[in-house]
C-alpha atoms as a PDB file:
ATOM      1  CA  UNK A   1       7.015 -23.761  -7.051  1.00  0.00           C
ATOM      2  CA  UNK A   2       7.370 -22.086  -3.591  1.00  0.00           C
ATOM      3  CA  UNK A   3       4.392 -19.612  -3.132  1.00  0.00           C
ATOM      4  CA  UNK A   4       6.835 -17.570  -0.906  1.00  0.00           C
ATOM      5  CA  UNK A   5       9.488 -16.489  -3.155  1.00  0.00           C
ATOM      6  CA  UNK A   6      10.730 -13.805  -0.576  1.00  0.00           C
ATOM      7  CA  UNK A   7      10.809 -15.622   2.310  1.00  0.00           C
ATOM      8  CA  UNK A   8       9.494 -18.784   4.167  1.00  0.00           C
ATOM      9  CA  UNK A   9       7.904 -20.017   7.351  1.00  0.00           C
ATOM     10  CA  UNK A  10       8.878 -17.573  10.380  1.00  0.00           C
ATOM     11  CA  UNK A  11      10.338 -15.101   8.091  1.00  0.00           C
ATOM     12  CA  UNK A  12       9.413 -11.495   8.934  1.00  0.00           C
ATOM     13  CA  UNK A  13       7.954  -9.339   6.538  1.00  0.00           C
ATOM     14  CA  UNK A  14       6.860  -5.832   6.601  1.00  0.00           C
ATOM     15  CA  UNK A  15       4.771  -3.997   4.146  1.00  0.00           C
ATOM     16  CA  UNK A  16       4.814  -0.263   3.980  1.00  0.00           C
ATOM     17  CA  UNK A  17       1.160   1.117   2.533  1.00  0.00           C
ATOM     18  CA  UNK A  18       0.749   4.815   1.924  1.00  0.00           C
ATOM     19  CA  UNK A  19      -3.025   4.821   2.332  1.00  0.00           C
ATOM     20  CA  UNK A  20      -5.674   2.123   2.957  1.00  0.00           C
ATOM     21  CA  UNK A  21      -5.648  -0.251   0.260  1.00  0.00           C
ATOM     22  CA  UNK A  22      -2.337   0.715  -1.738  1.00  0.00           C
ATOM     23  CA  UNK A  23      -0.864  -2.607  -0.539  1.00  0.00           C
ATOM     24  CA  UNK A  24      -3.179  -4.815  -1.266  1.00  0.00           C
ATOM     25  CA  UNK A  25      -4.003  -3.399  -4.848  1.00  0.00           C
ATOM     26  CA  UNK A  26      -0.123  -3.654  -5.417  1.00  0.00           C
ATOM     27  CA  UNK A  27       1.207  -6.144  -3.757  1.00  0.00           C
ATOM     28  CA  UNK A  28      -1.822  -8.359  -2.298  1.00  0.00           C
ATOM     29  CA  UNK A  29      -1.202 -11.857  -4.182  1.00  0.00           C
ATOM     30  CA  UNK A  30       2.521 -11.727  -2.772  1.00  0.00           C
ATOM     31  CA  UNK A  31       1.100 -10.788   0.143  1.00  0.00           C
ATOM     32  CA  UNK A  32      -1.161 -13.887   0.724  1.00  0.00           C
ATOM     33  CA  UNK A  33       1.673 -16.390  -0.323  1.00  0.00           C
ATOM     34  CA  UNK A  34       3.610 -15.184   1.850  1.00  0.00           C
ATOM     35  CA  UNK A  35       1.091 -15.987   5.026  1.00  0.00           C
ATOM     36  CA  UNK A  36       0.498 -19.102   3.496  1.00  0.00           C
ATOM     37  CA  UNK A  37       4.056 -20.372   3.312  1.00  0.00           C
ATOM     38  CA  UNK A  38       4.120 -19.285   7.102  1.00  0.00           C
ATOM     39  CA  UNK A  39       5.671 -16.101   7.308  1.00  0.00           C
ATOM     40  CA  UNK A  40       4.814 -13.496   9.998  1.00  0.00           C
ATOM     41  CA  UNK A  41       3.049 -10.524   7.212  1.00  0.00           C
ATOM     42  CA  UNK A  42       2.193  -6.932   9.119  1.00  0.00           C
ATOM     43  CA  UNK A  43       0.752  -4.192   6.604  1.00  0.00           C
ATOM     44  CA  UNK A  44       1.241  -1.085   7.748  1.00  0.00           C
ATOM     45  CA  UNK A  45      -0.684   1.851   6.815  1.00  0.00           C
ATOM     46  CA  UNK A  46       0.759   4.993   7.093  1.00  0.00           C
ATOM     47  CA  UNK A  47      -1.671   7.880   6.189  1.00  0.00           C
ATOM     48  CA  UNK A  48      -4.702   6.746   8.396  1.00  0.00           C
ATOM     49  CA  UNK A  49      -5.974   9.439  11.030  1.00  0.00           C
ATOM     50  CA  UNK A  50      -9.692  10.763  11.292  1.00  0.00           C
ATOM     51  CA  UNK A  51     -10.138  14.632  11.083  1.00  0.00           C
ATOM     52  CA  UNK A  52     -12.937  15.943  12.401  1.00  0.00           C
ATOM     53  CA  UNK A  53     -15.247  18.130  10.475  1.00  0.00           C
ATOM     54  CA  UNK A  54     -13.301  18.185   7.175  1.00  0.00           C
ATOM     55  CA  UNK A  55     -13.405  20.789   4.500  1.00  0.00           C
ATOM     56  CA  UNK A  56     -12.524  21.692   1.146  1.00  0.00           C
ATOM     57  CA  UNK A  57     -11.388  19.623  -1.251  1.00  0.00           C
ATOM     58  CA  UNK A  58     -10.483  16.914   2.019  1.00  0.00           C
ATOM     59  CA  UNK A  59     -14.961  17.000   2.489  1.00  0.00           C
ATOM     60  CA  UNK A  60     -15.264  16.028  -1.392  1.00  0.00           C
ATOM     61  CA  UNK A  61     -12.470  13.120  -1.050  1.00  0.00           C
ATOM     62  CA  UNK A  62     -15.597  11.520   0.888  1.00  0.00           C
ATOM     63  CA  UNK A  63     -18.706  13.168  -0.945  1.00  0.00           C
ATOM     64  CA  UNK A  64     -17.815  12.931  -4.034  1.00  0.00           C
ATOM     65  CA  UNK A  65     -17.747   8.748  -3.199  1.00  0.00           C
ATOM     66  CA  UNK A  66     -21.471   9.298  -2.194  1.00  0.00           C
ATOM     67  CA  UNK A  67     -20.820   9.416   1.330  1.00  0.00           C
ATOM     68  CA  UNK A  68     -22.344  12.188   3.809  1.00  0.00           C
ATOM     69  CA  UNK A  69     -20.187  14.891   5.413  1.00  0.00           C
ATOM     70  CA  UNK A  70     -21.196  13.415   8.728  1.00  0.00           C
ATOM     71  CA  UNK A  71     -19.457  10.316   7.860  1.00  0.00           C
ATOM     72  CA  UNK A  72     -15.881   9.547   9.764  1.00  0.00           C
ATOM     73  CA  UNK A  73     -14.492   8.557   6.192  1.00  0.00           C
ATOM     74  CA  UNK A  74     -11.103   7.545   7.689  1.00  0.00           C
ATOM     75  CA  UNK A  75     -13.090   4.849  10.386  1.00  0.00           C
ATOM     76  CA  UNK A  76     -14.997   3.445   7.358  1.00  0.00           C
ATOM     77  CA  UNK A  77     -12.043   2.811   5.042  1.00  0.00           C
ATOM     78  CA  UNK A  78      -9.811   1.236   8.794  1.00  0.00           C
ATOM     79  CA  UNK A  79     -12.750  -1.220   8.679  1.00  0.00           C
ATOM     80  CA  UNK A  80     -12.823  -2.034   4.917  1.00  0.00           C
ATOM     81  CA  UNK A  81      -8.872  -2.286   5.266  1.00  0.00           C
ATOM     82  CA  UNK A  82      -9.386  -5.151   8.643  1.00  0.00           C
ATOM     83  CA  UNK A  83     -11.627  -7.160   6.394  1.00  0.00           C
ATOM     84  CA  UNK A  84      -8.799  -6.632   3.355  1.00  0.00           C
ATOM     85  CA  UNK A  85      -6.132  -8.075   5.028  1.00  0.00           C
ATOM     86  CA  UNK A  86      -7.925 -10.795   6.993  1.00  0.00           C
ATOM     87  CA  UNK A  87      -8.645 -11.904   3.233  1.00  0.00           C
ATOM     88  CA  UNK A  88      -4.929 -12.108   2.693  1.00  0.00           C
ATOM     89  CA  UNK A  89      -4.192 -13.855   6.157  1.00  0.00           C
ATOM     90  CA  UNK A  90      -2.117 -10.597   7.245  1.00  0.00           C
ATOM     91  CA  UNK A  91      -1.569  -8.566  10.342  1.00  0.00           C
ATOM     92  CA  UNK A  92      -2.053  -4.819  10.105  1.00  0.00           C
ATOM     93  CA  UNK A  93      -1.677  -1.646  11.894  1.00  0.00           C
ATOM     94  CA  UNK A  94      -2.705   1.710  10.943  1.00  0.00           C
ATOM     95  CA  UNK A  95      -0.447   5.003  11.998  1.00  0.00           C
ATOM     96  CA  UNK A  96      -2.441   7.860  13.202  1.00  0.00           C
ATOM     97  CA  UNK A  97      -0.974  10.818   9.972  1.00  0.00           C
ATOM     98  CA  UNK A  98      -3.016  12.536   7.915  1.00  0.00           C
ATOM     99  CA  UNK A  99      -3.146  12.272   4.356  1.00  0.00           C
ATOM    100  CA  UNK A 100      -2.736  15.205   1.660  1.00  0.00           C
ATOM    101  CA  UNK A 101      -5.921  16.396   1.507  1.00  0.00           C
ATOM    102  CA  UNK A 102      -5.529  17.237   5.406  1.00  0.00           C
ATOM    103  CA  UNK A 103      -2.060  18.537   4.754  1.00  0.00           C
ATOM    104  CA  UNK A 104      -2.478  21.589   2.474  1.00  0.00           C
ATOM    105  CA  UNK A 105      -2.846  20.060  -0.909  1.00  0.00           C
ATOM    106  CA  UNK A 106      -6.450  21.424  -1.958  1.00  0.00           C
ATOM    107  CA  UNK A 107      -6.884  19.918  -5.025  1.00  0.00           C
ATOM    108  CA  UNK A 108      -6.439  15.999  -7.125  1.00  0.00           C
ATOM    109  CA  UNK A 109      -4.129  18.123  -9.175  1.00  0.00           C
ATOM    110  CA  UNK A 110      -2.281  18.934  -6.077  1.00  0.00           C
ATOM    111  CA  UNK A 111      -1.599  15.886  -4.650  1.00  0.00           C
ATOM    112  CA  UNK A 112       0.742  14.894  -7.846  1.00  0.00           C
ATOM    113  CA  UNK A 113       2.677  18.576  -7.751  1.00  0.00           C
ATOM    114  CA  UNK A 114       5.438  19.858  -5.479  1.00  0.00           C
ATOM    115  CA  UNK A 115       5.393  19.398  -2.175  1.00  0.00           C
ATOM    116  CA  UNK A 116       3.276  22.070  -0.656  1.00  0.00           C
ATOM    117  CA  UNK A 117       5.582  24.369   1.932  1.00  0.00           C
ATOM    118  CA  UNK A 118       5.695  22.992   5.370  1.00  0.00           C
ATOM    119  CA  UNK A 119       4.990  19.236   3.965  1.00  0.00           C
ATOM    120  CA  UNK A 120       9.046  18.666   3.470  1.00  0.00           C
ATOM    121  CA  UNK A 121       9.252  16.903   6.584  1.00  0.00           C
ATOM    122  CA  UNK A 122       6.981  14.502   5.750  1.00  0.00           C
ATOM    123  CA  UNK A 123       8.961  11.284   5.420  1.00  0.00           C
ATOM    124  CA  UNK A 124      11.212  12.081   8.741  1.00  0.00           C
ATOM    125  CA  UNK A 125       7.693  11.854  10.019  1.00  0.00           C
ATOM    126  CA  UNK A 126       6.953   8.877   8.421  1.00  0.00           C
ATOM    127  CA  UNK A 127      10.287   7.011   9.535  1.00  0.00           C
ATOM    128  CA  UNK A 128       9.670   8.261  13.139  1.00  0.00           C
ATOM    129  CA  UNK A 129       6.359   6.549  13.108  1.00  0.00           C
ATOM    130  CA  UNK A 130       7.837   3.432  11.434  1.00  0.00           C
ATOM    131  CA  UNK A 131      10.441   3.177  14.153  1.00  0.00           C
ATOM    132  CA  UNK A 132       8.638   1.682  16.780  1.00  0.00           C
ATOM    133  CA  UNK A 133       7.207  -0.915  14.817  1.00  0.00           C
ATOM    134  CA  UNK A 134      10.739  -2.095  13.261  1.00  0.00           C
ATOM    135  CA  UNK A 135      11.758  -2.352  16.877  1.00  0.00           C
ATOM    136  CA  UNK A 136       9.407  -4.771  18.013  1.00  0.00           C
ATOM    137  CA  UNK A 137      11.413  -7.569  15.782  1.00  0.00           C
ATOM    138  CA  UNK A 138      14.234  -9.089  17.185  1.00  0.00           C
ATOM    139  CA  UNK A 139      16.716  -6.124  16.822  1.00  0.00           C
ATOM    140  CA  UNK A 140      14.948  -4.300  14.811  1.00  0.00           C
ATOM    141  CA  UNK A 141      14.984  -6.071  11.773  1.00  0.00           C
ATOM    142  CA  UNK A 142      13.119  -7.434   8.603  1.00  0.00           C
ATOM    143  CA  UNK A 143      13.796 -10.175   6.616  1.00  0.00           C
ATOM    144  CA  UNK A 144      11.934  -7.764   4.159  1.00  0.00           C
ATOM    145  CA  UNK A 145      10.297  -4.638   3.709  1.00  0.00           C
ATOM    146  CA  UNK A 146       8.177  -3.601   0.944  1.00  0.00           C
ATOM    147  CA  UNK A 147       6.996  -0.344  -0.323  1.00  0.00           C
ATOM    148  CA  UNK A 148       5.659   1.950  -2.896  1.00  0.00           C
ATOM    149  CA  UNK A 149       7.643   2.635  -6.574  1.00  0.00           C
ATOM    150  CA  UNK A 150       5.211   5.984  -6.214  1.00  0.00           C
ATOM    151  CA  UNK A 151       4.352   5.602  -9.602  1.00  0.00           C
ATOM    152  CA  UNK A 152       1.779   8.148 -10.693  1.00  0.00           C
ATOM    153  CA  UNK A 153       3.853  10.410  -8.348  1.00  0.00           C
ATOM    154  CA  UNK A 154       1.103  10.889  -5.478  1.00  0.00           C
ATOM    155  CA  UNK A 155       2.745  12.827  -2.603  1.00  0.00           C
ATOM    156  CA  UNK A 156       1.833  10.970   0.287  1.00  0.00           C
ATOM    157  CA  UNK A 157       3.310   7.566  -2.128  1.00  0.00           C
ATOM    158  CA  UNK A 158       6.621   9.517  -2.685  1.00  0.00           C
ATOM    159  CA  UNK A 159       6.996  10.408   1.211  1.00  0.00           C
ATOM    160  CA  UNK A 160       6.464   6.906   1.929  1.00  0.00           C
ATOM    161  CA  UNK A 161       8.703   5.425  -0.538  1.00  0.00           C
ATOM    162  CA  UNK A 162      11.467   7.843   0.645  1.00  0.00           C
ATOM    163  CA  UNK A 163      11.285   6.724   4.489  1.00  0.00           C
ATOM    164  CA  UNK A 164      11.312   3.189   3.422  1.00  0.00           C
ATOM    165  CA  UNK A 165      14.257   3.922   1.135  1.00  0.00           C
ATOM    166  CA  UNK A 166      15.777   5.611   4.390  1.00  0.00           C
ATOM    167  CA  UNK A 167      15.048   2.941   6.647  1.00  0.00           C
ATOM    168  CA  UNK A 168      16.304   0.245   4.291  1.00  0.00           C
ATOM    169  CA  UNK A 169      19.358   2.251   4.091  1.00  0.00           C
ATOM    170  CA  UNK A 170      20.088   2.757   7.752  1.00  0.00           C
ATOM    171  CA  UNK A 171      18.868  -0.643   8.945  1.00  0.00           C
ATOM    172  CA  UNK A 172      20.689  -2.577   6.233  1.00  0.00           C
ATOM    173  CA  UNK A 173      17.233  -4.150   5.763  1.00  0.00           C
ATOM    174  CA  UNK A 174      16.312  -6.021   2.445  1.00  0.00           C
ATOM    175  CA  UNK A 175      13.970  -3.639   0.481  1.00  0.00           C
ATOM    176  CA  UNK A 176      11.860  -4.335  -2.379  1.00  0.00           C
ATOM    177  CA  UNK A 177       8.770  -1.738  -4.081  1.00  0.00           C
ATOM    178  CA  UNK A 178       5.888  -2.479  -5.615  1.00  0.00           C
ATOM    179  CA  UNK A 179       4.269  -1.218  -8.415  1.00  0.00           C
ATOM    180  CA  UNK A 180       1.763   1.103  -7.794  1.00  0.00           C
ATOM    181  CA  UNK A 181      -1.833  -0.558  -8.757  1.00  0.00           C
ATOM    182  CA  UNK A 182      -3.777   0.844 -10.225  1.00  0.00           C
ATOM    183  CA  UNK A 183      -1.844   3.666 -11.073  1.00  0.00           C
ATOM    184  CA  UNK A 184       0.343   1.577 -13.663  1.00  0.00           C
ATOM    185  CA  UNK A 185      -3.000   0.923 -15.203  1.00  0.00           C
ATOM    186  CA  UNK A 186      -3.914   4.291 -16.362  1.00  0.00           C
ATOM    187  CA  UNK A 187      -2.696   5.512 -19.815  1.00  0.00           C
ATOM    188  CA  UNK A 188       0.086   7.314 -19.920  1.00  0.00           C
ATOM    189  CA  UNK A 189       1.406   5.507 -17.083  1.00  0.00           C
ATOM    190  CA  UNK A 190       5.657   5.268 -16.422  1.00  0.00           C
ATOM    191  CA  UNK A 191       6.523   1.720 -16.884  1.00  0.00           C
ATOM    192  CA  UNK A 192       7.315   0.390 -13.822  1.00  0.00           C
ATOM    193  CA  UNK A 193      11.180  -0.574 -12.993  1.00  0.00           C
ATOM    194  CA  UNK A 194      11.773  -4.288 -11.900  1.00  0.00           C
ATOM    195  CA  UNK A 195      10.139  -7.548 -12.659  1.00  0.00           C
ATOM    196  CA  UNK A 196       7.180  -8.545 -13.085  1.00  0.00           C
ATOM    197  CA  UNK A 197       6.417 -11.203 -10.316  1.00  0.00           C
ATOM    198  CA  UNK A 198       2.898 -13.551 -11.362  1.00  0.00           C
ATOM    199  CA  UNK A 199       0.744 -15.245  -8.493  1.00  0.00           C
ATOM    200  CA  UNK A 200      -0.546 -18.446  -8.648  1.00  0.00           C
ATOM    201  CA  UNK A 201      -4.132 -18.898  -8.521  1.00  0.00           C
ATOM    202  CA  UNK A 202      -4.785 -19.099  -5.184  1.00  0.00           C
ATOM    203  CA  UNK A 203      -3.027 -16.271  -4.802  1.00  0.00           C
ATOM    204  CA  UNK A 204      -4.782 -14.092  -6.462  1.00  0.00           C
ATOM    205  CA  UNK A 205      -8.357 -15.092  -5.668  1.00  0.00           C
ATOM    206  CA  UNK A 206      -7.094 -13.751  -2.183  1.00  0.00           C
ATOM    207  CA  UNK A 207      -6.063 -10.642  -3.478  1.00  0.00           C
ATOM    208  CA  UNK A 208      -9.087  -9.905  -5.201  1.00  0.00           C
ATOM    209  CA  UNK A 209     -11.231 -11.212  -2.546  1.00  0.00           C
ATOM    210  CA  UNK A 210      -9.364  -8.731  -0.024  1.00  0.00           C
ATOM    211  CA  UNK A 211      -9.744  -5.948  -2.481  1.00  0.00           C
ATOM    212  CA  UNK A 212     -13.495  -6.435  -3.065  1.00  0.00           C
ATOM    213  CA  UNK A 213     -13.700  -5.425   0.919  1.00  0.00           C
ATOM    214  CA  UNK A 214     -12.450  -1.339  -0.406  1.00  0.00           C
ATOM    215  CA  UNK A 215     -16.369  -0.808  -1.130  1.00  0.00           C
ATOM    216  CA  UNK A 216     -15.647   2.775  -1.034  1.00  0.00           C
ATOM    217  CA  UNK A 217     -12.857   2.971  -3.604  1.00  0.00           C
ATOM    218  CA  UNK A 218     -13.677   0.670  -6.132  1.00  0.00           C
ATOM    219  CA  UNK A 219     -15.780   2.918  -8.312  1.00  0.00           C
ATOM    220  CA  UNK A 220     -13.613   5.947  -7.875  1.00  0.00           C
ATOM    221  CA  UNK A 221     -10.246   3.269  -8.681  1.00  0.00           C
ATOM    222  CA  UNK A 222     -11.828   0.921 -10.850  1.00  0.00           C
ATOM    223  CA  UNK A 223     -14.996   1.738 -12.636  1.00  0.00           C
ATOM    224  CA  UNK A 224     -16.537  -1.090  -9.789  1.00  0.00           C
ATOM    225  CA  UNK A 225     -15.993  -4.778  -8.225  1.00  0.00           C
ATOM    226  CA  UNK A 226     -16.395  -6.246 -11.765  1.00  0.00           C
ATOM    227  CA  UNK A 227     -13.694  -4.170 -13.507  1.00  0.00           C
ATOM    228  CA  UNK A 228     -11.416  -4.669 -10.313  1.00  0.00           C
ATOM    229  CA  UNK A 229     -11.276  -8.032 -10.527  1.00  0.00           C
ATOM    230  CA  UNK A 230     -10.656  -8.313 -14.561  1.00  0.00           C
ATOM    231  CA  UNK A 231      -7.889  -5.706 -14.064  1.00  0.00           C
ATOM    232  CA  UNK A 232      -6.230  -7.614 -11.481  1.00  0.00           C
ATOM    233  CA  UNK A 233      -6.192 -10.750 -12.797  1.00  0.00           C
ATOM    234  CA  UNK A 234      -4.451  -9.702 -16.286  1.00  0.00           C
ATOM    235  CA  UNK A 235      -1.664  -7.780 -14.392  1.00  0.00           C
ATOM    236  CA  UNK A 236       1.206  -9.262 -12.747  1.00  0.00           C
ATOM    237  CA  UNK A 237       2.884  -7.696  -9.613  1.00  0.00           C
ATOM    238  CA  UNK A 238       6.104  -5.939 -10.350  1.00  0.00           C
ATOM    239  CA  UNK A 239       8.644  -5.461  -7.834  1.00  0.00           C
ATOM    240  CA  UNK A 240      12.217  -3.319  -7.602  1.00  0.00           C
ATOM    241  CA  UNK A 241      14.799  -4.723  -7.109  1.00  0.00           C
ATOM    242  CA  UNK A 242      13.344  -7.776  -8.016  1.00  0.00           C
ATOM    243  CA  UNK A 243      12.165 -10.909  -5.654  1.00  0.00           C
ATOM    244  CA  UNK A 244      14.758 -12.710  -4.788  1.00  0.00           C
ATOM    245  CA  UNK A 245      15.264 -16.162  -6.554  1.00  0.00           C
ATOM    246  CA  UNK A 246      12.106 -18.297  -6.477  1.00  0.00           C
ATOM    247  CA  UNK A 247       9.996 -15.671  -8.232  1.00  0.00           C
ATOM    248  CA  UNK A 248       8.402 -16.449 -10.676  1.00  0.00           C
ATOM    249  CA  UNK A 249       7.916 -14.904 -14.378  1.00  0.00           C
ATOM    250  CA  UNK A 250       6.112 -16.317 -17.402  1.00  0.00           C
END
């Protein structure tokens, strides 16, 4: 069975990541078959940008990991995310916004509550920086995009699902979301809407090899490399609406 169930050599595909590792943890086996079968795969990474001299609850995003203040936290997780998706055999780009913590939201509680005020502009933002990227296609097209389900409800995931929605919408693009890994692992999690979609081996050692690159968040996400890799080899990859036909299910 095709490893490309989306699309096949030469098709264009275009991943939408809120932060540095969401796409790969969600949708990095699809990702890989994808390359394989010869299609041209971009990630990109919305929520990106270094601040300098960080503080608050942004400073403990990076100490609380173990790393130093001094550290540019953003720089170190680019570079974990260009080994990631070498591992898959993807393109990436990262867009210079800055994530929640930088934003207003001053707590982990925050980041899953309202929008803070001034943040509602957030996924015209995002769409604006997506623009120029769609363009570069042929007129402006994908043969699909991919984005978040924001389960777990993260603010900078729901901003980026809503520009892709938007996008999808206006472009007439074909649009599919992942679920949100490892959110949908965590108890209490929303089930996530679509089907489930379940790589074949080789596959998935590419995923987890490209996740085992996100040293930084793998204790924080996972409880470590080992626990990563059990997780995501029992889950499959769940995607709404779902692939089109050639997915597989069990």
């Amino acid at each position: 069975m095709s490893a490309a169930p989306a699309a096949g050599a030469g098709a264009r595909v275009l991943a939408v990541s809120p932060h540095l590792d969401d796409a790969a943890f969600s949708a990095g086996a699809l990702l890989a078959g994808l390359a394989a079968a010869g299609a041209d795969v971009r990630v990109v990474t919305v929520y990106t940008a270094s601040v300098p001299h960080p503080g608050g609850f942004a400073l403990a995003c990076q100490t609380d990991k173990g790393l130093a203040p001094e550290v540019d936290y953003m720089a170190l997780r680019r570079a974990e995310d260009d080994a990631a998706l070498a591992a898959l055999g993807v393109r990436g780009r990262h867009l210079p916004l800055r994530e929640a913590p930088h934003r207003g939201y001053g707590s982990a509680a925050a980041l899953f509550g309202p929008v803070v005020a001034g943040d509602e502009d957030q996924p015209r933002r995002v769409r604006e920086a997506l623009a120029p990227v769609l363009d570069e296609a042929p007129g402006g097209a994908v043969d699909l995009l991919l984005g978040p389900q924001a389960l777990g409800d993260h603010v900078d995931h729901r901003h980026v699902r809503d520009a892709v929605l938007d996008l999808a919408r206006e472009r007439a693009l074909p649009c599919s979301l992942w679920a949100d890994t490892p959110y949908v692992l965590r108890p209490g999690a929303a089930a996530p809407a679509g089907s489930p979609w379940w790589p074949q081996e080789a596959e998935l050692d590419a995923k987890v090899a490209a996740c085992a690159a996100y040293a930084t968040q793998l204790g924080f996400q996972f409880d470590g490399e080992a626990a990563m890799d059990r997780a995501l080899r029992a889950l499959p990859e769940t995607f709404d609406p779902p692939l089109p036909v050639g997915a597989r299910r069990r």
